[in-house]
Protein backbone atom coordinates (compact mmCIF):
# COMPACT_ATOMS: atom_id res chain seq x y z
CA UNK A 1 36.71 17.75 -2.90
CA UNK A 2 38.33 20.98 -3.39
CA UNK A 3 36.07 24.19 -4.72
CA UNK A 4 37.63 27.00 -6.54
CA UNK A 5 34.60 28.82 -6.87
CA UNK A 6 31.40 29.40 -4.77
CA UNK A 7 29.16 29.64 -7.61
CA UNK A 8 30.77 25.59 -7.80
CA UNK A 9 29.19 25.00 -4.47
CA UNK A 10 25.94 26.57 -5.75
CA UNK A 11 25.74 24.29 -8.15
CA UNK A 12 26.26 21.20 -6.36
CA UNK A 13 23.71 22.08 -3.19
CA UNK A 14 21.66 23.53 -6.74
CA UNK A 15 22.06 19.42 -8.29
CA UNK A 16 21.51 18.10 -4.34
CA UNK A 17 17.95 20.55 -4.29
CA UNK A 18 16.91 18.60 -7.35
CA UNK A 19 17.93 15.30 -6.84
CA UNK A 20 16.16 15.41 -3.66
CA UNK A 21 12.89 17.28 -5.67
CA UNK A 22 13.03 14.27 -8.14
CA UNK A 23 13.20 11.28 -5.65
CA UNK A 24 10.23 12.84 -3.89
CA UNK A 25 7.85 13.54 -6.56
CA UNK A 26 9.19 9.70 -8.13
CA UNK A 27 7.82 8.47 -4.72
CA UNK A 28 4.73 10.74 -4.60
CA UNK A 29 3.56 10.12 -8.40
CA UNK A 30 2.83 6.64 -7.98
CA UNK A 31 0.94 7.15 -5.01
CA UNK A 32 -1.17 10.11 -6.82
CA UNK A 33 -1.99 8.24 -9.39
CA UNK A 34 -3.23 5.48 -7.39
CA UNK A 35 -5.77 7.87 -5.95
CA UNK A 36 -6.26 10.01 -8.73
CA UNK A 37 -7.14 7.06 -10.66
CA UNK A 38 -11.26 6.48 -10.76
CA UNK A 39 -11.41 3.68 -13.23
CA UNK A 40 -13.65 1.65 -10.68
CA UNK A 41 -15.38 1.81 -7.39
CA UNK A 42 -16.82 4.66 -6.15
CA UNK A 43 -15.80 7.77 -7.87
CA UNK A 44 -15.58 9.84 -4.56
CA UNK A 45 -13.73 7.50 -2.52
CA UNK A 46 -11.20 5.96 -5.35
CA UNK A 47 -10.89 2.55 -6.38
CA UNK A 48 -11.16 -0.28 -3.63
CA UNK A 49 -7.64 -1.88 -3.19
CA UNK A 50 -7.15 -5.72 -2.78
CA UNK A 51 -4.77 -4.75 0.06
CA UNK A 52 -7.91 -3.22 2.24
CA UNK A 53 -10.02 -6.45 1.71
CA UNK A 54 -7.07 -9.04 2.41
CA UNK A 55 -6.23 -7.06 5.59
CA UNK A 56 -10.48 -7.22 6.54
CA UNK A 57 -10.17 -10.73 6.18
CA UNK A 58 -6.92 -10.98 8.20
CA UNK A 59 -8.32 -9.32 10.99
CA UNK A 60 -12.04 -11.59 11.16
CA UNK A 61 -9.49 -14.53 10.80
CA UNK A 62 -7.81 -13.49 14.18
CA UNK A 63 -11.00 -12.94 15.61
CA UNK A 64 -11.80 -16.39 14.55
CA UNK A 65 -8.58 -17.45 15.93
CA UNK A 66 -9.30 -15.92 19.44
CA UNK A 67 -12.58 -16.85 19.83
CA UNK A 68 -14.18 -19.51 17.78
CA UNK A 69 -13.13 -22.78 16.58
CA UNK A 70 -11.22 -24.27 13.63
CA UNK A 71 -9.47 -27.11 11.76
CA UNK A 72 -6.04 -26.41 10.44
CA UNK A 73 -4.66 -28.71 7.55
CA UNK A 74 -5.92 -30.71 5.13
CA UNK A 75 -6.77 -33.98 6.91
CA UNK A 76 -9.05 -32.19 9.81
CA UNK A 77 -10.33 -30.03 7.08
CA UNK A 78 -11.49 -33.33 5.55
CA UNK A 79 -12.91 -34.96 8.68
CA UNK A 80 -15.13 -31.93 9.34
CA UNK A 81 -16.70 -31.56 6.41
CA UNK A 82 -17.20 -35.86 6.42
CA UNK A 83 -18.90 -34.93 9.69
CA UNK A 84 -20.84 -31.65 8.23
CA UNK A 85 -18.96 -29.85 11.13
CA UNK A 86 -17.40 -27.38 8.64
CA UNK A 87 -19.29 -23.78 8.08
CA UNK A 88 -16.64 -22.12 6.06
CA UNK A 89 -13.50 -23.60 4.27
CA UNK A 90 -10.65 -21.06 2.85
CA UNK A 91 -7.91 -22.35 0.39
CA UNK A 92 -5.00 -20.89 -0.02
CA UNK A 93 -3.64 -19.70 -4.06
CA UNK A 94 -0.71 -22.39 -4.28
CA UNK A 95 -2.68 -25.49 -2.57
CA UNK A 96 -2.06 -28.36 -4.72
CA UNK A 97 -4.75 -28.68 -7.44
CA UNK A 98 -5.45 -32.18 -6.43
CA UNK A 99 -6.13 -31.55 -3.03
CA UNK A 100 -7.81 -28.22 -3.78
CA UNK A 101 -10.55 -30.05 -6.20
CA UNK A 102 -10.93 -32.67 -3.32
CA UNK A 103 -11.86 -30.22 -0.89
CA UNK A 104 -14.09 -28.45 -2.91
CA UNK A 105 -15.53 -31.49 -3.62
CA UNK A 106 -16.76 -32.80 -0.41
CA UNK A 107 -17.77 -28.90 0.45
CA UNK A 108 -20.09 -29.14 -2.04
CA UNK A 109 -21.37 -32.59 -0.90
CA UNK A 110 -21.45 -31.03 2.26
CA UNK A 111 -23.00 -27.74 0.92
CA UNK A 112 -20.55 -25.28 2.72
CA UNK A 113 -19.13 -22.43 1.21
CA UNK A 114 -15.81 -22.27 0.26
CA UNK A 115 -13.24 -18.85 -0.10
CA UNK A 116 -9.78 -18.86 -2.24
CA UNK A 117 -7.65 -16.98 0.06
CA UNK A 118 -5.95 -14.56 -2.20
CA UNK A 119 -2.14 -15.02 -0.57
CA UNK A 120 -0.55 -18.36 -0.27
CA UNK A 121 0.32 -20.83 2.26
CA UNK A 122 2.83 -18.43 4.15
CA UNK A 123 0.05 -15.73 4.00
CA UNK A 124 -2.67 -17.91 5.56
CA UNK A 125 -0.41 -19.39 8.64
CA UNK A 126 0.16 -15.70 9.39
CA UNK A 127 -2.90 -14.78 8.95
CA UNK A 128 -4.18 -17.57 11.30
CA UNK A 129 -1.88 -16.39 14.24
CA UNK A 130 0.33 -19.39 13.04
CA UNK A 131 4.33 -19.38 12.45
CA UNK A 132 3.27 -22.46 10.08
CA UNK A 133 2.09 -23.13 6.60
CA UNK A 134 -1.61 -23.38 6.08
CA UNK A 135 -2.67 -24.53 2.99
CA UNK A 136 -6.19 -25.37 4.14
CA UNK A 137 -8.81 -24.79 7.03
CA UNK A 138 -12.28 -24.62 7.73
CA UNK A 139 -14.09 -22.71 10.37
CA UNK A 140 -16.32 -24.83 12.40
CA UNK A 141 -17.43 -21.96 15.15
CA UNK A 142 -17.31 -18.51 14.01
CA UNK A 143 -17.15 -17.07 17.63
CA UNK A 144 -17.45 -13.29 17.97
CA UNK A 145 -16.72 -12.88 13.91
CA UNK A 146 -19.03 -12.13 11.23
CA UNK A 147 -17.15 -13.77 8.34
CA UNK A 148 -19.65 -16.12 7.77
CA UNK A 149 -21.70 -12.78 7.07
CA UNK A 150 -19.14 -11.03 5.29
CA UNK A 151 -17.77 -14.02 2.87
CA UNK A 152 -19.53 -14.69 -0.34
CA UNK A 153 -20.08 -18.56 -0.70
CA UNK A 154 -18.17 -19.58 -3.64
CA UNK A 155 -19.42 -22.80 -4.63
């Protein structure tokens, strides 16, 4: 590209200085409003984001992992409640209605609590450690974690 002027090349690095300015403050004003917005939680903190809970119950799912027991699938998750073994079951979002009322079912004969995991299958495996699928599980030892604590019951 040929110049014939320098007030030309002020005006482009002028247009660059601005296109720059706009993609930043495009990126930024999002992100302020997101914190600027108080419209619930604590006023002085901001609102609580479903991204800070989902990763608080990824991480006391990989201390479950490591250090206490649990039934992966559908079929164990089954036998352990049959055998009352279960102290926790977490569904994923796109579990198959059918299967999902069946295992809330027999958690309520069995009277333990049961969490809808808020990602799906994919989200749950990898939450789990896992480079599987897991629609369902059920936490029969806890270990070191406190999310038998920390999860409301949803029954």
């Amino acid at each position: 590209m040929l110049l014939s002027s320098p007030s030309q090349l002020e005006d482009i690095v002028l247009y660059r200085i601005v296109a720059t300015l706009m993609f930043i403050a495009g990126r930024l004003v999002p992100t302020l409003h997101k914190f600027l917005s108080w419209d619930s939680g604590n006023p002085d903190l901001g609102p609580i984001s479903p991204k800070k809970s989902m990763e608080n119950i990824n991480s006391r799912l990989q201390l479950v992992m490591r250090s206490g027991k649990v039934a992966l699938g559908y079929k164990q998750t089954l036998k352990a409640l049959r055998a009352n073994k279960a102290k926790l079951v977490l569904i994923s979002s796109n579990t198959q209605p059918l299967r999902k009322s069946e295992v809330e079912y027999y958690s309520m004969l069995a009277k333990t609590g049961v969490h809808h995991f808020a990602g799906n299958n994919n989200d749950l495996g990898t939450a789990c450690g896992k480079f599987f699928r897991v629609a369902v599980m059920c936490i029969l030892d806890a270990g070191d974690s406190d999310i038998l604590r920390s999860m409301p019951a949803e029954n």
